[in-house]
PDB file of N, CA and C in Angstrom:
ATOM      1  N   UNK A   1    -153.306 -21.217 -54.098  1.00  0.00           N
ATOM      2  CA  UNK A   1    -152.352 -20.265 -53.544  1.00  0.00           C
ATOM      3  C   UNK A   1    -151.650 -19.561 -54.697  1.00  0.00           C
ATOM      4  N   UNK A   2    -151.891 -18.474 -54.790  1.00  0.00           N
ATOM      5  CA  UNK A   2    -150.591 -17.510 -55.645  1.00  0.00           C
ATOM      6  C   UNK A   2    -149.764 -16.884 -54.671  1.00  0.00           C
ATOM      7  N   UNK A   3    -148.398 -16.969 -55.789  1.00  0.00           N
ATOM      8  CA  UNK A   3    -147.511 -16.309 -54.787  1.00  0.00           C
ATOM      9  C   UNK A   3    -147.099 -14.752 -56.137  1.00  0.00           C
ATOM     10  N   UNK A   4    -146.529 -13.685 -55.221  1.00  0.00           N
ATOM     11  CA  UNK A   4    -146.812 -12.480 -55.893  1.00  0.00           C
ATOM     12  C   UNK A   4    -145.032 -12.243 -55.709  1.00  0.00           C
ATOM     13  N   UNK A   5    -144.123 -11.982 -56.658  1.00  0.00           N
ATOM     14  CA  UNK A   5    -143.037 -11.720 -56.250  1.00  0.00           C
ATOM     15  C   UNK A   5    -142.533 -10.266 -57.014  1.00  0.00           C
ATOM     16  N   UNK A   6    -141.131  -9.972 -56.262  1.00  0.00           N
ATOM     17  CA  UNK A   6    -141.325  -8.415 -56.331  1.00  0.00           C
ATOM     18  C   UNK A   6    -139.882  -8.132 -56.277  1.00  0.00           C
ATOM     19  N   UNK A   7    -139.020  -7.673 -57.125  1.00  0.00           N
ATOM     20  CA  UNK A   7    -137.622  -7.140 -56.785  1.00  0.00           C
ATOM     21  C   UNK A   7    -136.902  -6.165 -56.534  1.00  0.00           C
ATOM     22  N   UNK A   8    -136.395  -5.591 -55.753  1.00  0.00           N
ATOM     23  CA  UNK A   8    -136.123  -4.017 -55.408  1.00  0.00           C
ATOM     24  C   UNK A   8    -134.675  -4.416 -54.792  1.00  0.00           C
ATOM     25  N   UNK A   9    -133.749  -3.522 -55.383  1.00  0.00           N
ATOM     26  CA  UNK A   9    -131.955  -3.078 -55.410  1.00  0.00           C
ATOM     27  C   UNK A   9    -131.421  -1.960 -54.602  1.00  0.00           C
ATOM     28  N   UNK A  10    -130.509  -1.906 -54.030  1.00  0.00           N
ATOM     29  CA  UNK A  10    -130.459  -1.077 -52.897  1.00  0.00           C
ATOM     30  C   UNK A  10    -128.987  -0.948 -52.599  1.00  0.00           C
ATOM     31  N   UNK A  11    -128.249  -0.121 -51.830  1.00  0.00           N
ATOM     32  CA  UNK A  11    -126.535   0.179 -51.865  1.00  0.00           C
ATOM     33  C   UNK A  11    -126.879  -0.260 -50.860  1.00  0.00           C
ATOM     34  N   UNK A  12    -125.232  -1.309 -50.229  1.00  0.00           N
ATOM     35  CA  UNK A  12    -124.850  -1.995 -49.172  1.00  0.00           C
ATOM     36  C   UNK A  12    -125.042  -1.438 -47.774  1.00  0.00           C
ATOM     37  N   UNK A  13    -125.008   0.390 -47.848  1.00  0.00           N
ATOM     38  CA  UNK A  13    -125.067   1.130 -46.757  1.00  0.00           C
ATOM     39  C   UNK A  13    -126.832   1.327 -46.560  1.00  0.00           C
ATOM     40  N   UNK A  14    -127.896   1.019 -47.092  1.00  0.00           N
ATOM     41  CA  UNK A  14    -129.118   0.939 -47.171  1.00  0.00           C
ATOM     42  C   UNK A  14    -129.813   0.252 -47.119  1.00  0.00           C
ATOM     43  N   UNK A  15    -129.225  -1.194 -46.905  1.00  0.00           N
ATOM     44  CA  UNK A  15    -129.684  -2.506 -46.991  1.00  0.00           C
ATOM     45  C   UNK A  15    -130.391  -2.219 -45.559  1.00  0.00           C
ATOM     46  N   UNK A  16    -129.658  -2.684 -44.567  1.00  0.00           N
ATOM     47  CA  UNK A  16    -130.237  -2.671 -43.320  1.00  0.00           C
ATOM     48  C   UNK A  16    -131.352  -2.186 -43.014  1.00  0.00           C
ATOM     49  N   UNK A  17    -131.967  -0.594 -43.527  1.00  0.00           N
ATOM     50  CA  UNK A  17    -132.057  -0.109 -43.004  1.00  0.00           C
ATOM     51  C   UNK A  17    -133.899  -0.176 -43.727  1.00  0.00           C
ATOM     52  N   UNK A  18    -133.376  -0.847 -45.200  1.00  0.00           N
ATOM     53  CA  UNK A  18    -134.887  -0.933 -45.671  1.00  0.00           C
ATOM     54  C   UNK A  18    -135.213  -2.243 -45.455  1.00  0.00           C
ATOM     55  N   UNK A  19    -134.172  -2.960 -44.904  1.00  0.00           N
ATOM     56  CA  UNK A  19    -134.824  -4.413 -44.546  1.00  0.00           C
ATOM     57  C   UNK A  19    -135.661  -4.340 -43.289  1.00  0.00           C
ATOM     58  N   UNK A  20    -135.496  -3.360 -42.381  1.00  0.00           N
ATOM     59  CA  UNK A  20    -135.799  -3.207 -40.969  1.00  0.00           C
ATOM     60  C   UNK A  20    -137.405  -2.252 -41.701  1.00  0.00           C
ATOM     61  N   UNK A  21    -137.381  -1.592 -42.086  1.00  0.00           N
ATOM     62  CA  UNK A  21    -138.622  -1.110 -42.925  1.00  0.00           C
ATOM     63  C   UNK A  21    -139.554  -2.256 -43.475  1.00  0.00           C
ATOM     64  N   UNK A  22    -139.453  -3.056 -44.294  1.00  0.00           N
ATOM     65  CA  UNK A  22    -139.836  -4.159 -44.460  1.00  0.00           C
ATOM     66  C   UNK A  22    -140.287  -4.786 -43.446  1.00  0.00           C
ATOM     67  N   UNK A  23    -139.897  -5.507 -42.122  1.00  0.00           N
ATOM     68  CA  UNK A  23    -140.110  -6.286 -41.594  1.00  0.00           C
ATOM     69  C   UNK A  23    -140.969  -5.645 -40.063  1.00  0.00           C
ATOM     70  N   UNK A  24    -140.871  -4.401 -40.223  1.00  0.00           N
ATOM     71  CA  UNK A  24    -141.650  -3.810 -38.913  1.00  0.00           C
ATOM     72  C   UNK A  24    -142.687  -2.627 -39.580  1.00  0.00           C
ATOM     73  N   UNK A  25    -142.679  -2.510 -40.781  1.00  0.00           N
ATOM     74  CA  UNK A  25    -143.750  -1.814 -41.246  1.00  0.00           C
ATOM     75  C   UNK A  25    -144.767  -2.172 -42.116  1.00  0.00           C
ATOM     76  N   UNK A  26    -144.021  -2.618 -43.157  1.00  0.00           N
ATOM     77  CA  UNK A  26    -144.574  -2.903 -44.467  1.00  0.00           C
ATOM     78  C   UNK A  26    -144.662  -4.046 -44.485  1.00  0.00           C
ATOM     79  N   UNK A  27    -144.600  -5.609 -44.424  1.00  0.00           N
ATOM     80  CA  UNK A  27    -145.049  -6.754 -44.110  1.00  0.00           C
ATOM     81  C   UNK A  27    -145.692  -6.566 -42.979  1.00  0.00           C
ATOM     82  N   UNK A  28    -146.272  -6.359 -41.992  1.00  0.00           N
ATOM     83  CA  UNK A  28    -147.201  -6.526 -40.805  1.00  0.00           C
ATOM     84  C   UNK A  28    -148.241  -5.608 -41.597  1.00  0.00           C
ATOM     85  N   UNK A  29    -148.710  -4.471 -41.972  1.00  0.00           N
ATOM     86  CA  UNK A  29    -149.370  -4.254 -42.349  1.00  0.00           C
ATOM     87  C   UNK A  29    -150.117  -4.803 -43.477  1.00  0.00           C
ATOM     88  N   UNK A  30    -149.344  -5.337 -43.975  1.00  0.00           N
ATOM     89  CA  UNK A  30    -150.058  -6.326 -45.049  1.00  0.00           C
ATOM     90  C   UNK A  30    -151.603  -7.610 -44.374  1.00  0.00           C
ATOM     91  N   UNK A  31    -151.062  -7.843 -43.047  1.00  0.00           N
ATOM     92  CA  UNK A  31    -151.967  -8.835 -42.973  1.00  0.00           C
ATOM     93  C   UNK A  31    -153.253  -8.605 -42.616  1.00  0.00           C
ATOM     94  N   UNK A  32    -153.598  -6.974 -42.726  1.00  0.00           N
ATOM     95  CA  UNK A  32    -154.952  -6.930 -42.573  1.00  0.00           C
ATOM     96  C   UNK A  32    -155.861  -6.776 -43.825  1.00  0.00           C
ATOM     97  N   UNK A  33    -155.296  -7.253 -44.541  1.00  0.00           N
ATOM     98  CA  UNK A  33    -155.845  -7.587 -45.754  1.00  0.00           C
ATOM     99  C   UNK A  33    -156.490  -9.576 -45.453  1.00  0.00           C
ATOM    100  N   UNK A  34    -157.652  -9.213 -46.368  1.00  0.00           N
ATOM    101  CA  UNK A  34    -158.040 -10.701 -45.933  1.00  0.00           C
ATOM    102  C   UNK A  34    -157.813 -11.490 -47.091  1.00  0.00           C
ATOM    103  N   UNK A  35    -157.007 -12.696 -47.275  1.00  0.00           N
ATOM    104  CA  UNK A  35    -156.611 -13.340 -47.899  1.00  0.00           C
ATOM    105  C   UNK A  35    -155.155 -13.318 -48.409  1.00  0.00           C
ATOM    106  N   UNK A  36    -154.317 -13.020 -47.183  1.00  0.00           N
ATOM    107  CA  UNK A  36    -153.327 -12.778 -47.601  1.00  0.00           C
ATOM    108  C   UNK A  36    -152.654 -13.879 -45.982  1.00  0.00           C
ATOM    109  N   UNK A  37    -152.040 -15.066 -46.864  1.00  0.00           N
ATOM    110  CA  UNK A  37    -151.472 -16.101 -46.583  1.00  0.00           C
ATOM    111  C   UNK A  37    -149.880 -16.162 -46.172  1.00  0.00           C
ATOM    112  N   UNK A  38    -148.835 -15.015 -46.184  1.00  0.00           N
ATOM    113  CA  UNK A  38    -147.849 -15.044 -45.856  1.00  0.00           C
ATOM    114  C   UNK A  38    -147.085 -14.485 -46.409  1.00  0.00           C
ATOM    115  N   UNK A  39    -145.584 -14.020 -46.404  1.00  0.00           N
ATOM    116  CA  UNK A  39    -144.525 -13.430 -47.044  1.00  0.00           C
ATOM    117  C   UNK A  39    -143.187 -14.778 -46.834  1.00  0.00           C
ATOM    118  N   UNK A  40    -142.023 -14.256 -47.504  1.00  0.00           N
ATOM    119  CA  UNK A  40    -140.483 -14.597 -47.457  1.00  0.00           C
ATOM    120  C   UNK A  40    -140.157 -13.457 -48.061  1.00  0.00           C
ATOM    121  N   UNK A  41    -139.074 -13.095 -47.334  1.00  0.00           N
ATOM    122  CA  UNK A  41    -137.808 -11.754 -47.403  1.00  0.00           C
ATOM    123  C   UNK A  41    -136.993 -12.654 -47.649  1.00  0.00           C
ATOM    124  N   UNK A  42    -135.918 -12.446 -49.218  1.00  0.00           N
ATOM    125  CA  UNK A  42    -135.061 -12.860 -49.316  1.00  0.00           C
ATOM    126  C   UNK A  42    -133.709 -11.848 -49.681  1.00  0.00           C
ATOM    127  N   UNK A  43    -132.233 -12.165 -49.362  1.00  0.00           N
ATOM    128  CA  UNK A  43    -131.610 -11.162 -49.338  1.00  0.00           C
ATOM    129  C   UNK A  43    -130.412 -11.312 -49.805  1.00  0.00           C
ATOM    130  N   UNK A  44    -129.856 -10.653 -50.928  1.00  0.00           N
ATOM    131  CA  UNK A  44    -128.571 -11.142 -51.572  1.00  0.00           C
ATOM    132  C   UNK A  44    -127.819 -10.348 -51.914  1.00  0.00           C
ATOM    133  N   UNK A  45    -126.398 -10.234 -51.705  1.00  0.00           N
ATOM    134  CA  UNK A  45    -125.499  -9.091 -51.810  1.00  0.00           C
ATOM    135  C   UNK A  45    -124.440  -9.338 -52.915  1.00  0.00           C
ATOM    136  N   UNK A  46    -124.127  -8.715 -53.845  1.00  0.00           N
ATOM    137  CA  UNK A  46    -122.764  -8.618 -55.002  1.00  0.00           C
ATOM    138  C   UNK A  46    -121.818  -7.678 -54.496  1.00  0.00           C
ATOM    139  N   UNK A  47    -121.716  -7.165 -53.215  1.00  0.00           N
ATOM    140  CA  UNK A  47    -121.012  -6.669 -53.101  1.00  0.00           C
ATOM    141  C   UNK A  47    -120.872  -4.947 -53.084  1.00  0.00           C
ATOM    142  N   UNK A  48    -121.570  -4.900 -54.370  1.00  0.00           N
ATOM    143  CA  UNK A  48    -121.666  -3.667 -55.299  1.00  0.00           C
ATOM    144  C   UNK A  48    -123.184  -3.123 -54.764  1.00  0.00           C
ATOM    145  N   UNK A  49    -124.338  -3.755 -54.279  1.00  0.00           N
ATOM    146  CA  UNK A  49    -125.672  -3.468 -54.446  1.00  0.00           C
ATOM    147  C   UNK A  49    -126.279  -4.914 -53.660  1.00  0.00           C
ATOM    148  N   UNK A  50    -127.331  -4.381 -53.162  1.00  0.00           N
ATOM    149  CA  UNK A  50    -128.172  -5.563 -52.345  1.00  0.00           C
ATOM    150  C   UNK A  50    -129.425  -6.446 -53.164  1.00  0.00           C
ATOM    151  N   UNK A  51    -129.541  -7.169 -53.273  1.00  0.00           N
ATOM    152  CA  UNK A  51    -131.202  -7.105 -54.004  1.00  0.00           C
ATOM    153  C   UNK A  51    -131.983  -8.184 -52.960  1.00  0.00           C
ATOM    154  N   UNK A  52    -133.269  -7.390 -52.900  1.00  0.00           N
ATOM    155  CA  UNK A  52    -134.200  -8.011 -51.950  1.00  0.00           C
ATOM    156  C   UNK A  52    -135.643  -8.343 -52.869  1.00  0.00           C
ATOM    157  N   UNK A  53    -135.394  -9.675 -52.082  1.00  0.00           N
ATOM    158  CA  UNK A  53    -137.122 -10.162 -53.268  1.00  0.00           C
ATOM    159  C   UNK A  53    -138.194 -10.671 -52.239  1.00  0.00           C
ATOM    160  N   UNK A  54    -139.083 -10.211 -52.420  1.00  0.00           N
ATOM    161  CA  UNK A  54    -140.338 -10.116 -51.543  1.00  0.00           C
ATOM    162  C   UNK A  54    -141.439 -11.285 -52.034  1.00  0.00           C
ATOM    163  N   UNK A  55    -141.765 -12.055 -51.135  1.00  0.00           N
ATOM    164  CA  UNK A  55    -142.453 -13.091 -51.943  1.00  0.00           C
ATOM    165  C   UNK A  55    -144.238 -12.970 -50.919  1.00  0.00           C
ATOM    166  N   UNK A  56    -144.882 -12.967 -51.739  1.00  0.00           N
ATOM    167  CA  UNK A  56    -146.414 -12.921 -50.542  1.00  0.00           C
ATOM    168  C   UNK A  56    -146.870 -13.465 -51.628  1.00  0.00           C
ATOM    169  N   UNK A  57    -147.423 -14.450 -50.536  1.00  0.00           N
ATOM    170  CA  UNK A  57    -148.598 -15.589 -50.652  1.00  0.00           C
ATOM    171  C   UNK A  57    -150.138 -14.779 -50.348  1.00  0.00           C
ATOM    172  N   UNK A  58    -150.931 -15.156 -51.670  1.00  0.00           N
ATOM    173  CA  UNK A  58    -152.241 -15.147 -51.355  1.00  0.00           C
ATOM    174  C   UNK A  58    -153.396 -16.261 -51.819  1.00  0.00           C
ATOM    175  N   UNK A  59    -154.436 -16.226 -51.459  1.00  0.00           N
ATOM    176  CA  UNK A  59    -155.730 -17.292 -51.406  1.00  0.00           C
ATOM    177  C   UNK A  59    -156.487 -17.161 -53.097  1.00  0.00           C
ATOM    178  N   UNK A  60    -156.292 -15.736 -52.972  1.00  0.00           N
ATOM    179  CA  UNK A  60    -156.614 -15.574 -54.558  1.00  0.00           C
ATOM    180  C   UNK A  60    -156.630 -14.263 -55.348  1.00  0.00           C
ATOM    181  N   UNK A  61    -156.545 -13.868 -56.798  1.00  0.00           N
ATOM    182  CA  UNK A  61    -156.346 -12.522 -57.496  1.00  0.00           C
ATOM    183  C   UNK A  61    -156.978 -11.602 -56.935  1.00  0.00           C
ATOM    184  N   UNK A  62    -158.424 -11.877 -56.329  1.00  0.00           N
ATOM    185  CA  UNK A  62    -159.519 -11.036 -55.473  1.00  0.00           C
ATOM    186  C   UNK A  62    -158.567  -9.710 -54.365  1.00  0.00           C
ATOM    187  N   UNK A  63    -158.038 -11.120 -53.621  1.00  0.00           N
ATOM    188  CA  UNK A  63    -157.244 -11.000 -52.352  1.00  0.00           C
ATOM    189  C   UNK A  63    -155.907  -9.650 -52.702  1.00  0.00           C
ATOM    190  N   UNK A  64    -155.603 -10.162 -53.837  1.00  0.00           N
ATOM    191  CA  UNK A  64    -154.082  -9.473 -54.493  1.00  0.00           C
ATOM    192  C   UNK A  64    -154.480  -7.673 -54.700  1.00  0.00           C
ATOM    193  N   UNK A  65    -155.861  -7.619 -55.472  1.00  0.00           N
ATOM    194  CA  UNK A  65    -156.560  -6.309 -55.955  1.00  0.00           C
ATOM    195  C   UNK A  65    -156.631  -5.747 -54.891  1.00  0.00           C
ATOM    196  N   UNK A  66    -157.078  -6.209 -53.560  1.00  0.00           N
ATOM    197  CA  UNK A  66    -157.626  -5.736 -52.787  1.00  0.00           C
ATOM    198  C   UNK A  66    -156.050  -5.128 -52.050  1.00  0.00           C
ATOM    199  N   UNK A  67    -155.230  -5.610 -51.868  1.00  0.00           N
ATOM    200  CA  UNK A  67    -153.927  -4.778 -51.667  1.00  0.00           C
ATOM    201  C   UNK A  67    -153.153  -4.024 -52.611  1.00  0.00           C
ATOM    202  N   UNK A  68    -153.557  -4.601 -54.079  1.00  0.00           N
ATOM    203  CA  UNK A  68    -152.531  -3.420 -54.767  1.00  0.00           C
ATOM    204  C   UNK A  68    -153.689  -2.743 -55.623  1.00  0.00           C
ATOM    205  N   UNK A  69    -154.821  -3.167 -56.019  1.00  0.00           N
ATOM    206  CA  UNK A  69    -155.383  -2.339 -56.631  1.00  0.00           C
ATOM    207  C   UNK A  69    -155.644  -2.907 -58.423  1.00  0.00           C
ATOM    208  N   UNK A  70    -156.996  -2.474 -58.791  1.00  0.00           N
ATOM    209  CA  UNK A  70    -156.679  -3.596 -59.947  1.00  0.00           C
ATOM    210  C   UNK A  70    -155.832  -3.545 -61.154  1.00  0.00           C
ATOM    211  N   UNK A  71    -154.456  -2.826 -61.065  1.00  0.00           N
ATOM    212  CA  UNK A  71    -153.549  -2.883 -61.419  1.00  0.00           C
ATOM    213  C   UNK A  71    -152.266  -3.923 -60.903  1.00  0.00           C
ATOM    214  N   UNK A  72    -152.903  -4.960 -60.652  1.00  0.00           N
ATOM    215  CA  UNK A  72    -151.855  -5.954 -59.164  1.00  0.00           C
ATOM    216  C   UNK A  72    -151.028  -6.724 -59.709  1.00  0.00           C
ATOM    217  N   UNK A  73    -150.113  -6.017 -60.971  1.00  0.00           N
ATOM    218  CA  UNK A  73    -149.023  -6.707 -61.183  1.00  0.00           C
ATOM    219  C   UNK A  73    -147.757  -5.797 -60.692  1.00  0.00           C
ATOM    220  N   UNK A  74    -148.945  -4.043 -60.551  1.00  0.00           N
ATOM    221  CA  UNK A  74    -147.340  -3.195 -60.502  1.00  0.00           C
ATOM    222  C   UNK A  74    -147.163  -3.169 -58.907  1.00  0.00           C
ATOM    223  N   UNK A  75    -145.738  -3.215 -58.446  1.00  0.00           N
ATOM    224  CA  UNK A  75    -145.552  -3.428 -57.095  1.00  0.00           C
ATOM    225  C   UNK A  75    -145.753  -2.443 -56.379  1.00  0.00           C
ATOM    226  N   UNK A  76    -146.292  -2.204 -55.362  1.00  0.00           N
ATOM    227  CA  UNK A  76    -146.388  -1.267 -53.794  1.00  0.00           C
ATOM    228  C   UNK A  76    -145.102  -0.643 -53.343  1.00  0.00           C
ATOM    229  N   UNK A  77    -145.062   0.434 -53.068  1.00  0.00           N
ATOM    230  CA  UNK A  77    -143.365   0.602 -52.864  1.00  0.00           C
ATOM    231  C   UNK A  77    -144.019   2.271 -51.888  1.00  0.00           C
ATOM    232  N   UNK A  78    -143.709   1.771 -50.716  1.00  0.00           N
ATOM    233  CA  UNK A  78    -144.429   2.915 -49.623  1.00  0.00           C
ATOM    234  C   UNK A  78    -143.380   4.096 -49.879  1.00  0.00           C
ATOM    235  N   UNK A  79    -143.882   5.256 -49.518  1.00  0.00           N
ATOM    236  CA  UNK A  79    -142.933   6.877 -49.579  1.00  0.00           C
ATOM    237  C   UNK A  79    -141.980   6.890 -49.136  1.00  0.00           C
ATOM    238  N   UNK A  80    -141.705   6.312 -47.644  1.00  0.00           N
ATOM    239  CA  UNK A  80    -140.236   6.530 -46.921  1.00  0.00           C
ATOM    240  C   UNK A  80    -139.427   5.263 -47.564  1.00  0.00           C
ATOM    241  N   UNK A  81    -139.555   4.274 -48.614  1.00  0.00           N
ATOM    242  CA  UNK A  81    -138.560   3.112 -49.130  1.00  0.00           C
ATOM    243  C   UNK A  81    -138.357   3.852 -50.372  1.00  0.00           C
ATOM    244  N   UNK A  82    -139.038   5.061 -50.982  1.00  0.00           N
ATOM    245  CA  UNK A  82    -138.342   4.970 -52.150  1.00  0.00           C
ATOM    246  C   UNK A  82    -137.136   5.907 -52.454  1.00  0.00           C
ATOM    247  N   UNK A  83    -136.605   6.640 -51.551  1.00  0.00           N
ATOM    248  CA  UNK A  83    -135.531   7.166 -52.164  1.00  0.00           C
ATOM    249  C   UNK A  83    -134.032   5.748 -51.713  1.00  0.00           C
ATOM    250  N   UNK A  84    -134.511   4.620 -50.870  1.00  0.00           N
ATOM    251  CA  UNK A  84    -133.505   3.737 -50.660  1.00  0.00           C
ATOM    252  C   UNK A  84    -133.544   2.534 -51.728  1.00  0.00           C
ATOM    253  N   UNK A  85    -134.070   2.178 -52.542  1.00  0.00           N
ATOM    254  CA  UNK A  85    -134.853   1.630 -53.430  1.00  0.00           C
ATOM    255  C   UNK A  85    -134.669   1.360 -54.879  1.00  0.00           C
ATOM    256  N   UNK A  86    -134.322   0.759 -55.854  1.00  0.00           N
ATOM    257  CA  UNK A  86    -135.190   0.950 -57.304  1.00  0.00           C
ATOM    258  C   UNK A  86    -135.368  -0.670 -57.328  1.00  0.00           C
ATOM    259  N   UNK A  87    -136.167  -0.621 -58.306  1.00  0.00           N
ATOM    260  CA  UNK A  87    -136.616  -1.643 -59.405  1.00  0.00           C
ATOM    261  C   UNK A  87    -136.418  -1.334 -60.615  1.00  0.00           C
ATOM    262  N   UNK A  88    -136.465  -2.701 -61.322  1.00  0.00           N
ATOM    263  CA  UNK A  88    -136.696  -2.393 -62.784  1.00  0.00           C
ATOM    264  C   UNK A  88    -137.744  -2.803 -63.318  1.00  0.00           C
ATOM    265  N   UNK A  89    -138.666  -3.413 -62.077  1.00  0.00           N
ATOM    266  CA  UNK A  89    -139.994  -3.507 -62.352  1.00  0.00           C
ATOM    267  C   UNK A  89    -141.459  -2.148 -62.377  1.00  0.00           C
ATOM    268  N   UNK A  90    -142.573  -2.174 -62.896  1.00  0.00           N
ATOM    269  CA  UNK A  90    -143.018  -0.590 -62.469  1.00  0.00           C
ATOM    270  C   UNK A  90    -143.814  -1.325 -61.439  1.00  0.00           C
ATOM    271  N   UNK A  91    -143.616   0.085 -60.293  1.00  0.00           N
ATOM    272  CA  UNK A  91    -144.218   0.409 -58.816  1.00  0.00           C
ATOM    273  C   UNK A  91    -144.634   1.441 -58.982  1.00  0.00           C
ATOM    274  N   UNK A  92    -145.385   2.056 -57.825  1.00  0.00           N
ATOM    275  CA  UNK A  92    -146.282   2.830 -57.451  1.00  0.00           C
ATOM    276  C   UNK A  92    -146.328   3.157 -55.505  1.00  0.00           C
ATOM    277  N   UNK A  93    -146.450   4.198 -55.966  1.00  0.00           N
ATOM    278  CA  UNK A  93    -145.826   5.323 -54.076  1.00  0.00           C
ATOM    279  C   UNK A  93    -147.598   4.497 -52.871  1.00  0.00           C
ATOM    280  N   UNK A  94    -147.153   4.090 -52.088  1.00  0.00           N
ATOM    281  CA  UNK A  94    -148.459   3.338 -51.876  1.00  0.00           C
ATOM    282  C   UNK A  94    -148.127   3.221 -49.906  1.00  0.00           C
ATOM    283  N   UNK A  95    -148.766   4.158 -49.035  1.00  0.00           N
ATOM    284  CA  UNK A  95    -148.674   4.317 -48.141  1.00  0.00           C
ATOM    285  C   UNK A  95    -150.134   4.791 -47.593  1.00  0.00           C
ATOM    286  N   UNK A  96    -149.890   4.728 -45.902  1.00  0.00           N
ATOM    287  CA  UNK A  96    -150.939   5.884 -45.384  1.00  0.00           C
ATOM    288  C   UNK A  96    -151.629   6.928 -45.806  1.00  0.00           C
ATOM    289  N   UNK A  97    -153.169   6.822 -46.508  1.00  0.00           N
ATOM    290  CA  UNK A  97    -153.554   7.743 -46.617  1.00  0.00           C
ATOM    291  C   UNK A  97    -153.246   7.570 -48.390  1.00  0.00           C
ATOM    292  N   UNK A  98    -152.640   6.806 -48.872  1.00  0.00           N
ATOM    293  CA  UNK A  98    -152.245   7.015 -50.538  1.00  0.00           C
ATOM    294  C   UNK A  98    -153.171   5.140 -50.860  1.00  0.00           C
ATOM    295  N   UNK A  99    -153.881   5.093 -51.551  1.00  0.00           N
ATOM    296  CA  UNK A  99    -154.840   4.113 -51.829  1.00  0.00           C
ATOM    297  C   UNK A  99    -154.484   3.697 -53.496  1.00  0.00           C
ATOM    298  N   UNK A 100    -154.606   2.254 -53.950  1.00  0.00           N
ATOM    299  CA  UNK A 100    -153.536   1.910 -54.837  1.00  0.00           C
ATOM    300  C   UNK A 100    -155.056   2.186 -55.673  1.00  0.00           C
TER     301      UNK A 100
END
């Protein structure tokens, strides 16, 4: 099992709204990928800024390429999450129709 983790920061008034993005768009679509074993949404607030860390489980690196592309360390970050969004990790615009 690898697990693939991922961090993205967000203002208190935006939280909601990309967590609800997350959990009805962008994790369900993930599982039609084959070899892909599960997620955890985790969610933590300073007050100042949100930070959300994305954890997906997979079977193997094969499995990982095949969703991000064989660049599969830089994270997925779909069109409508990124103006709510940053990292300080590098991502890539990765939606419908956009192939990693």
């Amino acid at each position: 099992m690898i697990m693939r983790v991922w961090h993205g920061y967000t203002s208190p008034e935006n939280a909601d709204a990309y967590e609800q993005l997350l959990k009805t768009e962008v994790l369900p679509g993930i599982h039609r990928v084959k070899g892909y074993c599960g997620a955890f949404l985790l969610r933590k607030s300073n007050g100042k800024e949100v930070e959300f860390i994305t954890l997906t489980l997979w079977d193997s690196l094969d499995a990982i390429r095949e969703f991000a592309g064989q660049d599969y360390e830089i994270a997925i970050v779909p069109p409508e999450a990124r103006p709510a969004i940053r990292s300080d990790q590098p991502s890539r615009i990765s939606g419908p129709g956009v192939r990693p």
